[in-house]
N, C-alpha and C. Protein backbone atom coordinates (compact mmCIF):
# COMPACT_ATOMS: atom_id res chain seq x y z
N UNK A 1 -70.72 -42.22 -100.00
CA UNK A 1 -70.33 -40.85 -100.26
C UNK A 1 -71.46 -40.15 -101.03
N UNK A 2 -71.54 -38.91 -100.57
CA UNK A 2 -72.83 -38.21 -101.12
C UNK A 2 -72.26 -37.75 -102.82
N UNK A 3 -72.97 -37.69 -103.54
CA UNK A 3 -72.30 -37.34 -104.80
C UNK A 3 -72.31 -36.10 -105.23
N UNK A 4 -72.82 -35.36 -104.41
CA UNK A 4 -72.45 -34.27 -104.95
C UNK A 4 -71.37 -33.59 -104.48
N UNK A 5 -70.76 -34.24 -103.19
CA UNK A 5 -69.61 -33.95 -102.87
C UNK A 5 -68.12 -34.33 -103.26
N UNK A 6 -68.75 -35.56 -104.45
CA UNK A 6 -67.72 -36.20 -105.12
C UNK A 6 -67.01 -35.42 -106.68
N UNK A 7 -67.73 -35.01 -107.37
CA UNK A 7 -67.48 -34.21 -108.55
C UNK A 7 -67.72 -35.11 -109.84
N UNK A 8 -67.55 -34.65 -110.97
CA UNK A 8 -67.65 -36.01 -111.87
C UNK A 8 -68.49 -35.13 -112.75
N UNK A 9 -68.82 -35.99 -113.91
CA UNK A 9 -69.46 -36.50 -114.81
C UNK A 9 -70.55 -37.48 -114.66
N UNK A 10 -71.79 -36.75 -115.10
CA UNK A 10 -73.10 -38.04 -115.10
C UNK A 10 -73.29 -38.73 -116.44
N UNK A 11 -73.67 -39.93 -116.32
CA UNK A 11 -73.93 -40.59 -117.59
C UNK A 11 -74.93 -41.49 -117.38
N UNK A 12 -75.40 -41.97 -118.47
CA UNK A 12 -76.66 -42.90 -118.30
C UNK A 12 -76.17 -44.30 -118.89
N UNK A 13 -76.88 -45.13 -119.14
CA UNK A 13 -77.05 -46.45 -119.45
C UNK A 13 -78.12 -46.29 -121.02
N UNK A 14 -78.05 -46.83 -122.11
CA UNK A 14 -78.89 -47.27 -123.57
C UNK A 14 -80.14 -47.11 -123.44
N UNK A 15 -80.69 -48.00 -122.14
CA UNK A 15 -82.16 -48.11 -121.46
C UNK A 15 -82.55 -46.89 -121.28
N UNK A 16 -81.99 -46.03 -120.43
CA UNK A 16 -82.25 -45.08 -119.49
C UNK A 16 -82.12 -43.71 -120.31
N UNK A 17 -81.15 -43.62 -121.64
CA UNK A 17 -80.79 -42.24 -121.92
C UNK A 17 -82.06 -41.28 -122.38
N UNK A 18 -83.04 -42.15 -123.04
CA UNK A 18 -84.01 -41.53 -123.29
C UNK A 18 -84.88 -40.58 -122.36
N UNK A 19 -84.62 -40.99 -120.93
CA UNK A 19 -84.78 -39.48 -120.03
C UNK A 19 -84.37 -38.59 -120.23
N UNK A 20 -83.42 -38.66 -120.82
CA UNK A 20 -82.70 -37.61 -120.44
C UNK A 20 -82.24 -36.47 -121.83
N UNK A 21 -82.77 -36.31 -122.55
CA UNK A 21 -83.20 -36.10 -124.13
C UNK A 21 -82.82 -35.01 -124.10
N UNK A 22 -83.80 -34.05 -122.73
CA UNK A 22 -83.62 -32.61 -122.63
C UNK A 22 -82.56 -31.92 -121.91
N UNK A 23 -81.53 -32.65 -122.05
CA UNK A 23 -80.30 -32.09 -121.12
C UNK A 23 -79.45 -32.04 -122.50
N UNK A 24 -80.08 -32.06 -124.17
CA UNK A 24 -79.19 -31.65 -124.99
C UNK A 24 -79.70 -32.20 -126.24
N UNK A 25 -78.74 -31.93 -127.13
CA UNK A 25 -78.67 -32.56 -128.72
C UNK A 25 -77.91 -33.19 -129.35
N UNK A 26 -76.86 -33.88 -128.58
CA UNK A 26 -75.68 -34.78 -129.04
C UNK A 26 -75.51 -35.91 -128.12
N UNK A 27 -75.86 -36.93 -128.54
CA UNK A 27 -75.27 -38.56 -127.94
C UNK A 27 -73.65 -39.02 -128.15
N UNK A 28 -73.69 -39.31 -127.25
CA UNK A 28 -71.88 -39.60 -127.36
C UNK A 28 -71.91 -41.49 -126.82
N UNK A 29 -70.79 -41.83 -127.49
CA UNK A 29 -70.91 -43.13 -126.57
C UNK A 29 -69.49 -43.09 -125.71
N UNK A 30 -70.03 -43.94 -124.71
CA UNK A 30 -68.99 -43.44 -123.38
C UNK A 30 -68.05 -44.72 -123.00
N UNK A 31 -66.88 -44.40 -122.58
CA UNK A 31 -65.58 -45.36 -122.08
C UNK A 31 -65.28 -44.83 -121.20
N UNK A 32 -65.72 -46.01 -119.71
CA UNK A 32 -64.69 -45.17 -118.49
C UNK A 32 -63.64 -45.99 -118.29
N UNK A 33 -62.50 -44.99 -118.43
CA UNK A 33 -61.10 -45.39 -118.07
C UNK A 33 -61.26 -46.37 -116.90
N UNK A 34 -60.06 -47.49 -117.11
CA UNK A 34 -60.05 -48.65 -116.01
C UNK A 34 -59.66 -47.89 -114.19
N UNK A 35 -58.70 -46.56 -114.29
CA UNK A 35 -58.81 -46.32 -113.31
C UNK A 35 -59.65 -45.53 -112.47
N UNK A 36 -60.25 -44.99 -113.19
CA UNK A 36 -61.69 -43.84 -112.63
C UNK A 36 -62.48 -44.51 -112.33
N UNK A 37 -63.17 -44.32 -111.01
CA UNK A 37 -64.25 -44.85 -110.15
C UNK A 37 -65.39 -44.29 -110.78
N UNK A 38 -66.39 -45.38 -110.81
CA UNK A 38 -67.58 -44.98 -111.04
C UNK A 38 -68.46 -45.45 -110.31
N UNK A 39 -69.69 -44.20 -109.70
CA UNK A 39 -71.03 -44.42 -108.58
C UNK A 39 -72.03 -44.45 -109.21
N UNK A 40 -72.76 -45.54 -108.88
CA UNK A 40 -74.14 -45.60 -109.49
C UNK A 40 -75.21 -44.63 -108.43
N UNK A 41 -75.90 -43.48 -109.14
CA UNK A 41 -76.77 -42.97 -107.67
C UNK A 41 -78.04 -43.42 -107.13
N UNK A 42 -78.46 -42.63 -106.38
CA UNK A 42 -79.48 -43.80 -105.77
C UNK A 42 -80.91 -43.29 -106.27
N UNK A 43 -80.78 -42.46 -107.08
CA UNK A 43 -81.97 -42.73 -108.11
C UNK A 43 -82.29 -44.16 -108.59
N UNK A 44 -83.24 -43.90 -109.56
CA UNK A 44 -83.92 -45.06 -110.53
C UNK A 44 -84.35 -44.32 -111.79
N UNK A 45 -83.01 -43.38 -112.40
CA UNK A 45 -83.32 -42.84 -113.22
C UNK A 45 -82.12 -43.32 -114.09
N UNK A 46 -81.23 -44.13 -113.59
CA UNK A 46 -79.98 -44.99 -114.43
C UNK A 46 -79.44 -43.76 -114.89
N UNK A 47 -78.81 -43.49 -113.33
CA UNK A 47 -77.84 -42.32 -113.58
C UNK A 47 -76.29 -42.78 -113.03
N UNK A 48 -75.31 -42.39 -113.61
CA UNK A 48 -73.94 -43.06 -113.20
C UNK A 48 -73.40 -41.73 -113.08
N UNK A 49 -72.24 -41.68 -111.61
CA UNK A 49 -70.67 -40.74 -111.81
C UNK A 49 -69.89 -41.64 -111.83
N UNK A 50 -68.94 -40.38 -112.84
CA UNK A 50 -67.78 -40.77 -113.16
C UNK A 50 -66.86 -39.74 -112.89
N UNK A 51 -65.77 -39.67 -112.11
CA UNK A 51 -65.09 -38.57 -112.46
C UNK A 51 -63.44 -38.73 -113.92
N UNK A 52 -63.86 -39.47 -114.52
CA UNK A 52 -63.21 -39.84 -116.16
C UNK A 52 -63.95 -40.14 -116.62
N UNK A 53 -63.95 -39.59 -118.18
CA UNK A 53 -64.71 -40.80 -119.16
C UNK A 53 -63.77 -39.84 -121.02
N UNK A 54 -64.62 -41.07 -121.44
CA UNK A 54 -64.11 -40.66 -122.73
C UNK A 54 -65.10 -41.01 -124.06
N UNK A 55 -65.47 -39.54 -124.65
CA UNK A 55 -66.23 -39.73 -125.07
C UNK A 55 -66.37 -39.97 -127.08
N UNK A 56 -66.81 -40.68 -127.23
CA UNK A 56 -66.23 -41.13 -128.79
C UNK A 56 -67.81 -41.47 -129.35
N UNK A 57 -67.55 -41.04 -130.83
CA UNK A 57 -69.44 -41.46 -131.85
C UNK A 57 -69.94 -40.49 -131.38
N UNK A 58 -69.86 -38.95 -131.38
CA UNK A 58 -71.33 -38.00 -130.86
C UNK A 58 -71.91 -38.24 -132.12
N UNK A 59 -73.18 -38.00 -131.81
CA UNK A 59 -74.18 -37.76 -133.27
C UNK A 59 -75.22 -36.99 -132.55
N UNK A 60 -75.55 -36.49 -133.53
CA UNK A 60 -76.57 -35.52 -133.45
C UNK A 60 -77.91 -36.13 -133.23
N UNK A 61 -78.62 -35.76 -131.98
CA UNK A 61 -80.09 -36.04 -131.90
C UNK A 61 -81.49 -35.62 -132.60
N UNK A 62 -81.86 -36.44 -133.43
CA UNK A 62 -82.82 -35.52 -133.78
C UNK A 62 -84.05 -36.28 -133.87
N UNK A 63 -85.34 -36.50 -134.43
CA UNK A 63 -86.40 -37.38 -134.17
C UNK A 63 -85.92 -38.57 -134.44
N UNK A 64 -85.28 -39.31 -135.22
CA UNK A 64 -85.33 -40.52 -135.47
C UNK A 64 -84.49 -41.05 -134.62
N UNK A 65 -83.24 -40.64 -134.15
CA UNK A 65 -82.55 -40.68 -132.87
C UNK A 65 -83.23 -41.33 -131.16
N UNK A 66 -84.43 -40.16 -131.45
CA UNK A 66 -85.36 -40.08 -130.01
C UNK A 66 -86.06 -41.40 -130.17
N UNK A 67 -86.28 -41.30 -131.44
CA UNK A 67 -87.31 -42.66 -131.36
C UNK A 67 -86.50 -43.88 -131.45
N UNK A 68 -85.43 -43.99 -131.85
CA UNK A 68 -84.84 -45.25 -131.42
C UNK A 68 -84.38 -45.35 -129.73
N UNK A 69 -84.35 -44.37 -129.54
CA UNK A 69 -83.65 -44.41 -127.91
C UNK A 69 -85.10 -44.56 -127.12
N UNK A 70 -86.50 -44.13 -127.46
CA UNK A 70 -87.71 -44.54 -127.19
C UNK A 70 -87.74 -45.63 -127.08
N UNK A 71 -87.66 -46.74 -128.25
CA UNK A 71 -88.12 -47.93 -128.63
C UNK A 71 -87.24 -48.69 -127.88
N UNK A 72 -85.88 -48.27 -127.20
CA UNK A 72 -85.02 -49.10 -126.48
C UNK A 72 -84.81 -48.92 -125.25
N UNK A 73 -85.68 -48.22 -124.68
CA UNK A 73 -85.86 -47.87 -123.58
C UNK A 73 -86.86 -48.31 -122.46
N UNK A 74 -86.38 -48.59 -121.41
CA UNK A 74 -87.12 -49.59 -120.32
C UNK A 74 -87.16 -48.44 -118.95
N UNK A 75 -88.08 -47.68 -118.53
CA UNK A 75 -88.06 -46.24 -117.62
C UNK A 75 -89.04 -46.85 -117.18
N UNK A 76 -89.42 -46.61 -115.71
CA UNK A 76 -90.61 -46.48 -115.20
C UNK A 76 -91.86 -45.45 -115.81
N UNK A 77 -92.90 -46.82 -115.58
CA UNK A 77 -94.06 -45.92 -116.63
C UNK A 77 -94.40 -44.53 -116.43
N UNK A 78 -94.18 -43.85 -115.53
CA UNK A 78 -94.42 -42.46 -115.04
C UNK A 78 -93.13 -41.61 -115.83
N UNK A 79 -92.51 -41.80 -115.83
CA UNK A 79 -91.11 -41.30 -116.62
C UNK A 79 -91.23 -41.40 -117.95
N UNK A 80 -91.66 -42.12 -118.70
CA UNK A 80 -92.16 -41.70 -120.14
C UNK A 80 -92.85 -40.70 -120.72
N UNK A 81 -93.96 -39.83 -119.77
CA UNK A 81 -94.68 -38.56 -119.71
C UNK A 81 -93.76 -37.18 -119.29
N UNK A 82 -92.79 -37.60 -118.77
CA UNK A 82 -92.02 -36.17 -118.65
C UNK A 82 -90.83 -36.11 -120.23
N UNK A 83 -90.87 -38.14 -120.30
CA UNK A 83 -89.55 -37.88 -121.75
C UNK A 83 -90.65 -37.56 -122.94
N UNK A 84 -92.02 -37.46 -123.00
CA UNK A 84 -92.66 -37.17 -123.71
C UNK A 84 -92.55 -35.63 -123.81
N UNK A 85 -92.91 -35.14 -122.88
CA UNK A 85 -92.87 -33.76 -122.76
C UNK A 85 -91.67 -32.81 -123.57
N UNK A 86 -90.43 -33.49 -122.92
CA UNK A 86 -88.87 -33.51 -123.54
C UNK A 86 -88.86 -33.72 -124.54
N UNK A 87 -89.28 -34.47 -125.39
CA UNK A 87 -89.46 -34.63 -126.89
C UNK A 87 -90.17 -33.58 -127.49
N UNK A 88 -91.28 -33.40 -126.89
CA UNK A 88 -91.86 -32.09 -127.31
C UNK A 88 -91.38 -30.86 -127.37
N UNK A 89 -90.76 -30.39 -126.46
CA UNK A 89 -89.75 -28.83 -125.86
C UNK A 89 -88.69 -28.77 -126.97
N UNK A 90 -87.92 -30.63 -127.65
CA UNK A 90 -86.62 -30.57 -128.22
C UNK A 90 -87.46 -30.94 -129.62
N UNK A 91 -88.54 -30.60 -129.87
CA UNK A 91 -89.06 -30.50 -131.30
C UNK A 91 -89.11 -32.24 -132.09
N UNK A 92 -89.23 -33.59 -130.93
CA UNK A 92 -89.24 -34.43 -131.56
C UNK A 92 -90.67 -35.09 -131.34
N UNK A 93 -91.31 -34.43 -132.44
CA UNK A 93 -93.15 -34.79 -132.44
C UNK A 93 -93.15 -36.05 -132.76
N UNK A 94 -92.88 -36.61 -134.11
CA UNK A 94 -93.20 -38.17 -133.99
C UNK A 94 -92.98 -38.65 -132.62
N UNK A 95 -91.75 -38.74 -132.00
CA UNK A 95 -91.43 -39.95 -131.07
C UNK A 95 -92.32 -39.43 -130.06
N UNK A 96 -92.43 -37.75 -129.59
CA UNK A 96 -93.73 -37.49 -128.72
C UNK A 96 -95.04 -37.90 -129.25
N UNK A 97 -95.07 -38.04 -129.85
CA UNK A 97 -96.73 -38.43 -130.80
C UNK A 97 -96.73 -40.26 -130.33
N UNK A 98 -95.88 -40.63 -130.24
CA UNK A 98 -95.82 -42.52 -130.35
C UNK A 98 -96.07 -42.50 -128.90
N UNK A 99 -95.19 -41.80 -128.28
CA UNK A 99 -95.40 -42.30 -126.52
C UNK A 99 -96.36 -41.92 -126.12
N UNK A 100 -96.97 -41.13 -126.66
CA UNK A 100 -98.62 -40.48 -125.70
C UNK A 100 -99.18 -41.66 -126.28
N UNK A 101 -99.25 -42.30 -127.61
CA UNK A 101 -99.85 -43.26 -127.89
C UNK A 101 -99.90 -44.78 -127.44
N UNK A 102 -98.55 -45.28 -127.40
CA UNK A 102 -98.17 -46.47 -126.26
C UNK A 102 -98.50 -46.26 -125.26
N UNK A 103 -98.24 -44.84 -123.98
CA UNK A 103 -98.16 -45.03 -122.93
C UNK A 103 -99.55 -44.54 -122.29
N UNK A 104 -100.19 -43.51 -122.96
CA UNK A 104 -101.25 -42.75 -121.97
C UNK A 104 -102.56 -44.05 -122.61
N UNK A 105 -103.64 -43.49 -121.69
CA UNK A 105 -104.61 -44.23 -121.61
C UNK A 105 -105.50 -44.19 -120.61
N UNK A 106 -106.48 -44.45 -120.86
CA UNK A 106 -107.95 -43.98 -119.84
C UNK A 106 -107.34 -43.89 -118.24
N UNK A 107 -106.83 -44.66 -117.79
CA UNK A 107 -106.16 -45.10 -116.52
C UNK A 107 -105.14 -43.90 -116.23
N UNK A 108 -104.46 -43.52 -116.86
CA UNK A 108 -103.31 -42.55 -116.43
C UNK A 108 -103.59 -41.17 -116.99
N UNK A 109 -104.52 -40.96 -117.80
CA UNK A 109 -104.56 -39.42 -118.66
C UNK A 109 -104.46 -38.45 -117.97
N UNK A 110 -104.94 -38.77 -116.83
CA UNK A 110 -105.44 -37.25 -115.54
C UNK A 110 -103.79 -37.09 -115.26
N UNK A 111 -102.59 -38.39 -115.14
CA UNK A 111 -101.22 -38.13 -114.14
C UNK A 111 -100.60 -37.61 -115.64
N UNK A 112 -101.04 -38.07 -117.16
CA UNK A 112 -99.83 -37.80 -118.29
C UNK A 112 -100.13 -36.41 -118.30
N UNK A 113 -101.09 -35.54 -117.98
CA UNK A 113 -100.89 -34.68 -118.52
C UNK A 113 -100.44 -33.72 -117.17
N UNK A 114 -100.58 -34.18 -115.79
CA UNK A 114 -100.18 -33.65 -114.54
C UNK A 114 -98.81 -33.25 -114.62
N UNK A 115 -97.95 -34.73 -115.09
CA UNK A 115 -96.27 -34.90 -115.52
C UNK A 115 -96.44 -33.82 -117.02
N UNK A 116 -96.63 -33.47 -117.76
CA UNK A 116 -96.82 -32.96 -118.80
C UNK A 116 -96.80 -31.57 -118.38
N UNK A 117 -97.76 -31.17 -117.34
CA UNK A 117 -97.43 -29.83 -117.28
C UNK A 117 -96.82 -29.54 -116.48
N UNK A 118 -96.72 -30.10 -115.68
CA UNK A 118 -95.40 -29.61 -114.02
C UNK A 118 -93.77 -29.63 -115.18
N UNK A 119 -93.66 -30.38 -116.17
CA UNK A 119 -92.42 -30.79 -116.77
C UNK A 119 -92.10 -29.34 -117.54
N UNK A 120 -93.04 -28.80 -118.27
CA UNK A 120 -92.89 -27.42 -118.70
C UNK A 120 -92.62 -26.75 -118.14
N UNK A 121 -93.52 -26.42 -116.85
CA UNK A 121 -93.36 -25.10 -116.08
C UNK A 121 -92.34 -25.08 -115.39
N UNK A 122 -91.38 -26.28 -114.98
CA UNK A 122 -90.47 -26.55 -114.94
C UNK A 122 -89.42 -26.14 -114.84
N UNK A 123 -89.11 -26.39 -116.60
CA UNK A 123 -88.15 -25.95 -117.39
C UNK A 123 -88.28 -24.42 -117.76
N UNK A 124 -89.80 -24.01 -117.22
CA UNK A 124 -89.55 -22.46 -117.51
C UNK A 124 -89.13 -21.60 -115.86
N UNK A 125 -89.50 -22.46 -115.17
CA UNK A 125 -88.51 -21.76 -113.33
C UNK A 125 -87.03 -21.69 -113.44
N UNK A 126 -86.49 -23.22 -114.31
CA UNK A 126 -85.24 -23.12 -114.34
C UNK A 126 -84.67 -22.14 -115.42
N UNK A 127 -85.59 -21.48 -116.19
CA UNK A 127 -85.04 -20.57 -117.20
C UNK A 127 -84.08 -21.24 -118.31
N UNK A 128 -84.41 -22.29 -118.28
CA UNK A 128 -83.86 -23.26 -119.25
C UNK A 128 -84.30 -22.69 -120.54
N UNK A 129 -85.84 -22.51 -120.74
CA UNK A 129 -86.62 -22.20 -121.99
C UNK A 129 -88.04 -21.37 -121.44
N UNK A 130 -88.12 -20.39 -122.09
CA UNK A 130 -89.09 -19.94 -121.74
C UNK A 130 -90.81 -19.56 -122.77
N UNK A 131 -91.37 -20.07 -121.39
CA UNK A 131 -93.14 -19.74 -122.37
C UNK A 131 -93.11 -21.30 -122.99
N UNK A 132 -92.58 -22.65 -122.43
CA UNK A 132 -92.57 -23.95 -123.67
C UNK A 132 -93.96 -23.99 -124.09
N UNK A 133 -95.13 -23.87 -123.44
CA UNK A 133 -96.36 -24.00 -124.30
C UNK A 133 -96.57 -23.14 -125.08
N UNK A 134 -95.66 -22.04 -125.93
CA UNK A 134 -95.51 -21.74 -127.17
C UNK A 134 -94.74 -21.99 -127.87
N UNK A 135 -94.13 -23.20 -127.65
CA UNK A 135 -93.37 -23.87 -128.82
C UNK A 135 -94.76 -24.95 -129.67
N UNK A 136 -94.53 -25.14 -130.96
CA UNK A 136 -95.49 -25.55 -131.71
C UNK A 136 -96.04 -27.06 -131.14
N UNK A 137 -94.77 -27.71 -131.04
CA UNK A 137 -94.72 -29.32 -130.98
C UNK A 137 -95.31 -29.32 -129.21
N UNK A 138 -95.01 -28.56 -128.43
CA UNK A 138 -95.88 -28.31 -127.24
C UNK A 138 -97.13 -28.06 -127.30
N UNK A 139 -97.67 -27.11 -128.02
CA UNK A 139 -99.20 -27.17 -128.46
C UNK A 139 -99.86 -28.40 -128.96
N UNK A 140 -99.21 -29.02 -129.68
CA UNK A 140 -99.58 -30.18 -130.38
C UNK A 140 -99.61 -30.87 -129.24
N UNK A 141 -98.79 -31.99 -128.72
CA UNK A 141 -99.15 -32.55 -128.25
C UNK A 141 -100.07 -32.44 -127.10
N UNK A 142 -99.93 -31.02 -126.35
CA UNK A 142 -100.78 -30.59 -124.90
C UNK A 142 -102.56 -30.88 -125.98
N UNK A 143 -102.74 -30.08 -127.06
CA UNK A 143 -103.90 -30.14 -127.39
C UNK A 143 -104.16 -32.02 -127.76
N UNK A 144 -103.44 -32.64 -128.33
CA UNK A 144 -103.96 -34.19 -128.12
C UNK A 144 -104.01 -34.43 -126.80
N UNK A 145 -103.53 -34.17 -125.97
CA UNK A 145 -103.51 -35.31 -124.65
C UNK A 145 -104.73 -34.47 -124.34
N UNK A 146 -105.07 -33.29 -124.38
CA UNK A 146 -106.50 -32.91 -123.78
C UNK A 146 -107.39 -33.49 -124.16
N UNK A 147 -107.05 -33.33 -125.84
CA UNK A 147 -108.41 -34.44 -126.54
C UNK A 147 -108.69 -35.72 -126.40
N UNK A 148 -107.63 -36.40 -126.13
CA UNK A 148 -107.81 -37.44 -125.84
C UNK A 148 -108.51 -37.85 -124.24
N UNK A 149 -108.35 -37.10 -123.28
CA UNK A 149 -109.26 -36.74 -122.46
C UNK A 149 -110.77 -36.41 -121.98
N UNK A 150 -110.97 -35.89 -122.92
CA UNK A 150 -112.32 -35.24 -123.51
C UNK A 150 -113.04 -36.32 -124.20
N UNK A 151 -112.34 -36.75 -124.87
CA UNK A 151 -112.68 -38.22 -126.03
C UNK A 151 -112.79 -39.36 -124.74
N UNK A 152 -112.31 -39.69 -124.19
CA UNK A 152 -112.40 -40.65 -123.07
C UNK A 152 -113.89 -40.81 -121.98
N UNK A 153 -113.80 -39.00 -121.59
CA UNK A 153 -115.10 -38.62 -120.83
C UNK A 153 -116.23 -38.54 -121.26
N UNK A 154 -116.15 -38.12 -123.03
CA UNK A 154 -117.44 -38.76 -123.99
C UNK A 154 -117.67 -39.91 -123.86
N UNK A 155 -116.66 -40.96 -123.81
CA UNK A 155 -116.93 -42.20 -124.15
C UNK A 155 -117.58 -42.98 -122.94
N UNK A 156 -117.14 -42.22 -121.95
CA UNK A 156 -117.38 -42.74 -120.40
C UNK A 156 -119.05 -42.68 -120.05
N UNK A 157 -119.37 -41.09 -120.68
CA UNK A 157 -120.28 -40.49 -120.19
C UNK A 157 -121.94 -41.87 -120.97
N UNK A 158 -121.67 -42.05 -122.71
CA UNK A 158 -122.41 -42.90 -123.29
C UNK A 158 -122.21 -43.83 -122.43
């Protein structure tokens, strides 16, 4: 069954929520009722429907939050540069500051910052947020990942 013809509620998995950062500011932990069906979709973004659930523990997201849901999180390596980005837009610089640092690197800099900016402009088609490379923590990190770029092609060039 196609899911969007099904209705529901999406939810993620512990691993996986950290994608998904920018779809808000409150974590909830989730119980699906024994009789509500639940579809796993055919992403690989550890996305679940449900059409029940029940939601209990919200807390508020805020950097130290991100960065634990960072540190427990298992995403395909390409998917860490858009939750980087997301961290950035939702004002969480440390944990954006750690993942450009774990994840980018001579090998990928040209795709982190490709995912980096398609992820903004993005969110500014969908009118979600607009202008994100004038949010502060967006400057910041866009100006490291450049530098770190630049710093790379120095290093290349010696």
């Amino acid at each position: 069954t196609d899911t969007k013809e099904i209705g529901g509620f999406f939810v993620s998995t512990y691993e996986y929520i950290f994608r998904w950062l920018i779809r808000g500011d409150t974590l909830c932990e989730v119980t699906i009722p024994d009789e509500s069906k639940i579809y796993k979709t055919v992403s690989e973004n550890g996305i679940y429907l449900s059409e029940k659930m029940i939601l209990t523990n919200p807390i508020k997201i805020d950097d130290d939050v991100a960065m634990e849901l960072y540190l427990n999180s298992n995403l395909p390596h390409e998917a860490y540069f858009e939750a980087m980005a997301a961290c950035a837009i939702m004002g969480y610089i440390s944990t954006a500051i750690k993942v450009c640092e774990d994840k980018v690197n001579k090998e990928n800099i040209d795709i982190a910052i490709i995912k980096f900016e398609n992820f903004c402009k993005r969110r500014e088609e969908e009118n979600y947020i607009y202008d994100p490379f004038n949010i502060e923590s967006v400057k910041l990190l866009y100006t490291k990942l450049k530098a770190m770029k630049n710093e790379l092609i120095i290093l290349e060039w010696w």
